[in-house]
N, C-alpha and C. Protein backbone atom coordinates (compact mmCIF):
# COMPACT_ATOMS: atom_id res chain seq x y z
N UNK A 1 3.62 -0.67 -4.62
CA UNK A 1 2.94 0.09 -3.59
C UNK A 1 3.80 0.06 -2.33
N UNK A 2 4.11 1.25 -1.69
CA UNK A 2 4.37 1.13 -0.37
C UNK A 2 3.94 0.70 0.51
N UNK A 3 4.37 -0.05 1.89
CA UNK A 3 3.79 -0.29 2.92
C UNK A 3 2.91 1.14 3.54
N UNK A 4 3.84 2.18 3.47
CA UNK A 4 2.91 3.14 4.04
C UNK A 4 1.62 3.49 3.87
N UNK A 5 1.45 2.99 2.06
CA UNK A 5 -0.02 3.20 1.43
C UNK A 5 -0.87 2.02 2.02
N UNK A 6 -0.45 1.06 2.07
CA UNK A 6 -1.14 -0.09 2.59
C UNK A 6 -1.45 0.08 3.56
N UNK A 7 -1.50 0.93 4.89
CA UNK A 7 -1.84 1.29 5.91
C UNK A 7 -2.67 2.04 5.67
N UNK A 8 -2.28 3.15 5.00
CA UNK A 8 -3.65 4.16 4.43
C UNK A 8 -4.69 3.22 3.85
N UNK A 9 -4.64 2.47 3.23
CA UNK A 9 -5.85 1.80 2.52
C UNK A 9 -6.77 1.06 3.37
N UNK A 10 -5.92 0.55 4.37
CA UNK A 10 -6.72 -0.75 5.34
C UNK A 10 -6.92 -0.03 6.74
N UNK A 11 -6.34 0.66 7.04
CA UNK A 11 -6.47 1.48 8.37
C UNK A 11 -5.74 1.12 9.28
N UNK A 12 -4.40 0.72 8.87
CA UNK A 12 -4.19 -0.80 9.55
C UNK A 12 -3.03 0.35 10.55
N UNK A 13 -2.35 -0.51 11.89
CA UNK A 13 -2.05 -0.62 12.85
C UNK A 13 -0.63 -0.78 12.42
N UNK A 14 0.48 -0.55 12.73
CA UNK A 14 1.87 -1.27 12.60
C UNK A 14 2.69 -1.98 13.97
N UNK A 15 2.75 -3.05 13.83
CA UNK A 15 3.00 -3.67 14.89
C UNK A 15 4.10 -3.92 15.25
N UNK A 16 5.06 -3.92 14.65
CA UNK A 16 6.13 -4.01 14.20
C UNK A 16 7.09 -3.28 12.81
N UNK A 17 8.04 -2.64 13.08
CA UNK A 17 8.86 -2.79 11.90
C UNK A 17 8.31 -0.91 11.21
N UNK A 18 7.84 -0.30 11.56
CA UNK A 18 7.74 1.31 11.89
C UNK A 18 9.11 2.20 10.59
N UNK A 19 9.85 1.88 10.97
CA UNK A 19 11.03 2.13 10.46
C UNK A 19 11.02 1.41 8.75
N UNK A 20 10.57 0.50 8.20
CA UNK A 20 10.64 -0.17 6.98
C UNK A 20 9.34 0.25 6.20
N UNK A 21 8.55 0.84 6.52
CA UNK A 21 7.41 1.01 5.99
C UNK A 21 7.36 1.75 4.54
N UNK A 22 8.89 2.62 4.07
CA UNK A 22 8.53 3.02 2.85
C UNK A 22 8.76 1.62 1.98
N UNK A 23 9.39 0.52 2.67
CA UNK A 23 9.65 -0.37 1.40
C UNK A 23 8.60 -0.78 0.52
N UNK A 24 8.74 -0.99 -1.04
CA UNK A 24 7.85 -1.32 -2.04
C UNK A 24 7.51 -3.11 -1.66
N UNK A 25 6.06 -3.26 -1.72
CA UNK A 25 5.81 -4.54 -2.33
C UNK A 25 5.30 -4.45 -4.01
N UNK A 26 5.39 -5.94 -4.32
CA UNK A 26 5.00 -5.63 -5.75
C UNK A 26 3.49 -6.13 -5.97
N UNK A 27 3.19 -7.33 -4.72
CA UNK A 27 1.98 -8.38 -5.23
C UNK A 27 2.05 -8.99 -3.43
N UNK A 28 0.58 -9.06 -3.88
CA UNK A 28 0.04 -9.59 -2.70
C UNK A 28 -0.96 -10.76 -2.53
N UNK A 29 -1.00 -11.92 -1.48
CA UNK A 29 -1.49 -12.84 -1.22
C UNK A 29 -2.13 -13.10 -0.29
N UNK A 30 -3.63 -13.31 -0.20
CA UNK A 30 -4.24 -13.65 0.95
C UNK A 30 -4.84 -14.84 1.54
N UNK A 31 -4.77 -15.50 2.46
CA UNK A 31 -4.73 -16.91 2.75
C UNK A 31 -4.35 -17.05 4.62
N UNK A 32 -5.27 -18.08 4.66
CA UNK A 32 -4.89 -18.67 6.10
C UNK A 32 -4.19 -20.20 6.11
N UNK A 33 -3.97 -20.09 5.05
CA UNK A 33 -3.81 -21.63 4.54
C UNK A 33 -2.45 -21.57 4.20
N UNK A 34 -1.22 -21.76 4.61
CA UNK A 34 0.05 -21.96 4.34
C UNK A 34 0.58 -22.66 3.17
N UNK A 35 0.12 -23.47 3.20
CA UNK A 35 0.51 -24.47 1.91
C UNK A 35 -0.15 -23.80 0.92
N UNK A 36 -0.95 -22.82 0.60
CA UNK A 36 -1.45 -22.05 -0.47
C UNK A 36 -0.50 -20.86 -0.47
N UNK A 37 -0.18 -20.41 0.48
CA UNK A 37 0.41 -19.31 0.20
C UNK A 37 2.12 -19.78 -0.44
N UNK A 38 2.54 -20.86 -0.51
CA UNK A 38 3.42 -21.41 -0.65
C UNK A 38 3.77 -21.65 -2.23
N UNK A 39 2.60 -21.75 -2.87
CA UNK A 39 2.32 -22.18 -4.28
C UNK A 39 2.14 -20.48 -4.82
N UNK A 40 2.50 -19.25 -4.10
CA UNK A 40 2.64 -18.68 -5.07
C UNK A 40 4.15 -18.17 -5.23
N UNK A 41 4.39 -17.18 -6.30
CA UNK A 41 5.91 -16.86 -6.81
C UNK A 41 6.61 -15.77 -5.79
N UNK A 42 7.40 -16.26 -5.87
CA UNK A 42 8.70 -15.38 -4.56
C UNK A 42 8.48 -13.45 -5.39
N UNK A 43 8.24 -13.51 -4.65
CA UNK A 43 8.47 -11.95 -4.92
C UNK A 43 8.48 -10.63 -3.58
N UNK A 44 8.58 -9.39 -3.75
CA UNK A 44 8.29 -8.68 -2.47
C UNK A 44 6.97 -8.31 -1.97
N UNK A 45 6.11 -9.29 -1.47
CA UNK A 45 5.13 -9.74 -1.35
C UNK A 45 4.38 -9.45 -0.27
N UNK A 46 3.59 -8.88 -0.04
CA UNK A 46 2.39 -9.11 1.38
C UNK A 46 1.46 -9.92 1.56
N UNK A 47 1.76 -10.52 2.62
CA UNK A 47 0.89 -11.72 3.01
C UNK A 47 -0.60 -11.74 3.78
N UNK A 48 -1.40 -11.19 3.45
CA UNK A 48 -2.89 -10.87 4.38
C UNK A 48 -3.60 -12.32 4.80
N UNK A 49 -3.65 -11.97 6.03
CA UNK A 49 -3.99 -13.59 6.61
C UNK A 49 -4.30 -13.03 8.22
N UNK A 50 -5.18 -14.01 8.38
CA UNK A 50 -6.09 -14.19 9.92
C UNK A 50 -5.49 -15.17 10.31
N UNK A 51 -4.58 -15.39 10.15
CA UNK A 51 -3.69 -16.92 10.97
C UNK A 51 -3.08 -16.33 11.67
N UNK A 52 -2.55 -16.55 13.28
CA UNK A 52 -1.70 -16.45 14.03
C UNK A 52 -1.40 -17.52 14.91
N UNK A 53 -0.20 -17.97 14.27
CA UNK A 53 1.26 -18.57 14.86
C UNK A 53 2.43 -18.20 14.03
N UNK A 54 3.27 -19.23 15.10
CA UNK A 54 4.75 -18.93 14.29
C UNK A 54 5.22 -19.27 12.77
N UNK A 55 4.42 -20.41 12.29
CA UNK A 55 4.38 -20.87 11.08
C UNK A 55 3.98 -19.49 9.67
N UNK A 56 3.51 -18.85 10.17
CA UNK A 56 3.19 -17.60 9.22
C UNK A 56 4.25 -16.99 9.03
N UNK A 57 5.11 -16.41 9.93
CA UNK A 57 6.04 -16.19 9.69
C UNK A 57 7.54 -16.57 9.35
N UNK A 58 7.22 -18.06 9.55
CA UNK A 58 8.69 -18.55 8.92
C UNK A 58 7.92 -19.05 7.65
N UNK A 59 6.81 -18.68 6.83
CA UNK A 59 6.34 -19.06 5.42
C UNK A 59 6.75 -17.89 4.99
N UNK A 60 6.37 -16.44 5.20
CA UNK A 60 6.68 -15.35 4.56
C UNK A 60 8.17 -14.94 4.58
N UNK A 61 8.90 -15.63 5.76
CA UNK A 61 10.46 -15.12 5.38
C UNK A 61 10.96 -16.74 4.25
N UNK A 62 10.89 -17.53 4.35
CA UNK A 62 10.64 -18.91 3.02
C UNK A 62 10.45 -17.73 1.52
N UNK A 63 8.88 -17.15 1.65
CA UNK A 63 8.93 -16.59 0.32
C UNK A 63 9.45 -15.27 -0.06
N UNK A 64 10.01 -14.94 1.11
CA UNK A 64 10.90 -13.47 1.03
C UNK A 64 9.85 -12.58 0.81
N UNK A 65 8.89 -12.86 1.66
CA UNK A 65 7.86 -11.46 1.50
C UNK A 65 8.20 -10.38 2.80
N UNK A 66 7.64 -9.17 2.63
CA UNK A 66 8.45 -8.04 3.56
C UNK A 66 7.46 -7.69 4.23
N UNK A 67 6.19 -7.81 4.31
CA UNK A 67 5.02 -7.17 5.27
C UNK A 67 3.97 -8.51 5.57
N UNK A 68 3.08 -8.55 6.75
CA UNK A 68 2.16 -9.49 6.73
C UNK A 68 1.45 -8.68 7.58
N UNK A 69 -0.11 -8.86 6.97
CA UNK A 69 -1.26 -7.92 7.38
C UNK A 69 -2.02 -9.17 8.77
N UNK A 70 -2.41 -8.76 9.33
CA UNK A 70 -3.65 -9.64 10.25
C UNK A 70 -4.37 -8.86 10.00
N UNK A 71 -5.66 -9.82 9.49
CA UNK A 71 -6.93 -9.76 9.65
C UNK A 71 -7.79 -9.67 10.82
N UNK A 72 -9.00 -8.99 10.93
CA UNK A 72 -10.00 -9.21 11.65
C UNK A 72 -9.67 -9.20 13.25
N UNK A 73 -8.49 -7.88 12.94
CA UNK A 73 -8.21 -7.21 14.65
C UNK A 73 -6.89 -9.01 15.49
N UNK A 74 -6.77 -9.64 14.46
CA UNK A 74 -5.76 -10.41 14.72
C UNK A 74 -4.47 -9.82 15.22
N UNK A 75 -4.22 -10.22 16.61
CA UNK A 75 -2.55 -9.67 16.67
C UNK A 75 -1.46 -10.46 16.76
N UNK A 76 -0.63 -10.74 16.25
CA UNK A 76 0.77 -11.78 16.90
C UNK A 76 1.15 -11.68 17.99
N UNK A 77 1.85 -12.92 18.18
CA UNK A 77 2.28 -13.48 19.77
C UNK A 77 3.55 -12.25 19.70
N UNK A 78 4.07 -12.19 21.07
CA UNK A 78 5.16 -11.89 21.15
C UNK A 78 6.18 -12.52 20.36
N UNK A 79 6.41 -14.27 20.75
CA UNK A 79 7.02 -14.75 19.70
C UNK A 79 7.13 -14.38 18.50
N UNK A 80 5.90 -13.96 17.41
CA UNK A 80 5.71 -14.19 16.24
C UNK A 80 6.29 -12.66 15.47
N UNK A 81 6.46 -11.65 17.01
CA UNK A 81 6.97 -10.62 16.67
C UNK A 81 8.55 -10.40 17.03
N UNK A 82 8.82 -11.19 17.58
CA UNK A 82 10.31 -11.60 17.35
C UNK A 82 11.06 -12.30 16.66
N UNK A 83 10.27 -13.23 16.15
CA UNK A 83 10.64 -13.81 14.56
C UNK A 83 10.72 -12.87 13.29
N UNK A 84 9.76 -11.97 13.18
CA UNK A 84 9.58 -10.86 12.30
C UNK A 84 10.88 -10.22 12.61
N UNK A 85 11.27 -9.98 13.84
CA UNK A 85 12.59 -8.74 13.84
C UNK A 85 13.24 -9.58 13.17
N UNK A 86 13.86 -10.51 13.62
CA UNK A 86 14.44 -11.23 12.97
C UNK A 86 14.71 -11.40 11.32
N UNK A 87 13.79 -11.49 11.01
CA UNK A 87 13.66 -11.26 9.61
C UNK A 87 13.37 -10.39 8.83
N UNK A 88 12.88 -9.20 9.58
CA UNK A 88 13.29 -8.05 9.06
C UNK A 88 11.45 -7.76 8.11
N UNK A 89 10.37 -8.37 8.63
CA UNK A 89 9.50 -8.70 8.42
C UNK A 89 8.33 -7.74 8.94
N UNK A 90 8.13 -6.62 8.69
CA UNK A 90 6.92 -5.61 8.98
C UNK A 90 5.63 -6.20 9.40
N UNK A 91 4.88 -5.87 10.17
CA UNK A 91 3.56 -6.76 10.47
C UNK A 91 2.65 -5.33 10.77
N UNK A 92 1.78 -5.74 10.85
CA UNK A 92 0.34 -4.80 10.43
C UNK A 92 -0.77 -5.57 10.92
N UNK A 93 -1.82 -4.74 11.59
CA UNK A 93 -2.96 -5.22 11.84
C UNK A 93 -3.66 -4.46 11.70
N UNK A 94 -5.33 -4.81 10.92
CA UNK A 94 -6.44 -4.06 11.12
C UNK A 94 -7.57 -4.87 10.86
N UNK A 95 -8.29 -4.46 11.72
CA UNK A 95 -9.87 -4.86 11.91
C UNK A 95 -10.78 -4.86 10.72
N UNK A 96 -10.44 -4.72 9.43
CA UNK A 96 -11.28 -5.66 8.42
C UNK A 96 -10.99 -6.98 7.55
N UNK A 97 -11.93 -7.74 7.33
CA UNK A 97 -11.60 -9.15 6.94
C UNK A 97 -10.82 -9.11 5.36
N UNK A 98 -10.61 -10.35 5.53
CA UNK A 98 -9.89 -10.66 4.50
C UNK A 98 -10.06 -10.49 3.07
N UNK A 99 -11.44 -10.34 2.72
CA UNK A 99 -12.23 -10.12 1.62
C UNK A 99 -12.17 -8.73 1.27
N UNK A 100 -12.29 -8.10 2.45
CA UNK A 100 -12.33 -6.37 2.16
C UNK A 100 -10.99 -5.82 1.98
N UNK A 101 -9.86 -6.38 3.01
CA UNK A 101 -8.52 -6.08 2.81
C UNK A 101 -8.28 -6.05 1.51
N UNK A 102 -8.34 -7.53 1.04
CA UNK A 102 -7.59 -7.80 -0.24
C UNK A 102 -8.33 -6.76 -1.41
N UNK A 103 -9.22 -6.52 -1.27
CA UNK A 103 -10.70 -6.11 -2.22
C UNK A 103 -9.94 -4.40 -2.31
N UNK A 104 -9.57 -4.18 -1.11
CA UNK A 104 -9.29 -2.58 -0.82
C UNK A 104 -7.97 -2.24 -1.95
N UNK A 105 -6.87 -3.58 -1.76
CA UNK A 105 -5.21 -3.31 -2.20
C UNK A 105 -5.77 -3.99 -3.48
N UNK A 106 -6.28 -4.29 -4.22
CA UNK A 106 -6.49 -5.02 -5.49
C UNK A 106 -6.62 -3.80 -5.93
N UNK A 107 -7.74 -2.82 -5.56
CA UNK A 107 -8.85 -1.83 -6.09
C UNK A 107 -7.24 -0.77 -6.30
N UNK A 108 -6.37 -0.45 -5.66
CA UNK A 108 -5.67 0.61 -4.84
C UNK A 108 -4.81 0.13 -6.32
N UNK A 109 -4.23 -0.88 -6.98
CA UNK A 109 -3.48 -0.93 -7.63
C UNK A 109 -2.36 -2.38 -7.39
N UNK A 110 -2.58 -2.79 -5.98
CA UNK A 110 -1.57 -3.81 -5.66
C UNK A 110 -2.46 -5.29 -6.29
N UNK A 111 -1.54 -5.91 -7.38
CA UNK A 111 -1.70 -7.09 -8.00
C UNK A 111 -1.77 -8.08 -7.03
N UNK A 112 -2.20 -9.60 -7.18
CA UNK A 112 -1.82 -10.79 -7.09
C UNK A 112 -0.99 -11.42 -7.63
N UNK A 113 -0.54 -12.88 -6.76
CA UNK A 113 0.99 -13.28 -7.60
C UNK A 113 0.34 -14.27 -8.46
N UNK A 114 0.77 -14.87 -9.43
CA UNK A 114 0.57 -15.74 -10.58
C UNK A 114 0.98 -17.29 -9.35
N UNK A 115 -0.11 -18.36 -9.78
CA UNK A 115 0.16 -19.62 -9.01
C UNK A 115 0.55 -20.46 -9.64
N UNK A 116 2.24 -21.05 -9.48
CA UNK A 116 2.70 -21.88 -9.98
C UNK A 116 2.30 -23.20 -10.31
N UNK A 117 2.78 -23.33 -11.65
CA UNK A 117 2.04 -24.63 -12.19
C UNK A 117 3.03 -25.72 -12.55
């Protein structure tokens, strides 16, 4: 799925990173919990999460994922959007929770990653 569709699906905001949006993800993960999102498999990945700090984003460039959604009208620091340039890391925000996000890109066709065992 494209990032671009993922915007269509969630309604979401681009906060960053405008320019990268046709890139494909394959699987997506949702979590506020770092160390969970950690246990799943590297892939080109979107990260949907209501967490904001800097730690989110040095987890998603760790798992080489290319987009991270905020939840629930969540926005990143300035910092957290200069880490993203940095890494080349698309960010997105929109005002529905985490349940509905994920519920929306599951329904749309975008998988979950398999949790390493």
């Amino acid at each position: 799925m494209k990032i671009s569709h993922i915007i269509e699906h969630l309604d979401a905001k681009v906060v960053w990173g405008e320019e990268h949006i046709g890139r494909h993800v394959y699987s997506a993960c949702g979590s506020d919990m770092m160390s969970d999102v950690l246990a799943y498999v590297k892939d080109q990945s979107v990260l949907i999460t209501g967490l904001v700090n800097p730690q989110v984003i040095r987890t998603a460039e760790m798992m080489d994922m290319v987009c991270i959604v905020f939840v629930r009208s969540k926005m990143p620091t300035n910092e957290m959007i200069e880490l993203a340039k940095e890494s080349g890391i698309v960010l997105l925000a929109t005002d529905k929770r985490m349940y509905e996000a994920c519920g929306k890109l599951y329904a749309a066709g975008l998988i979950g990653n398999a949790v390493r065992k």
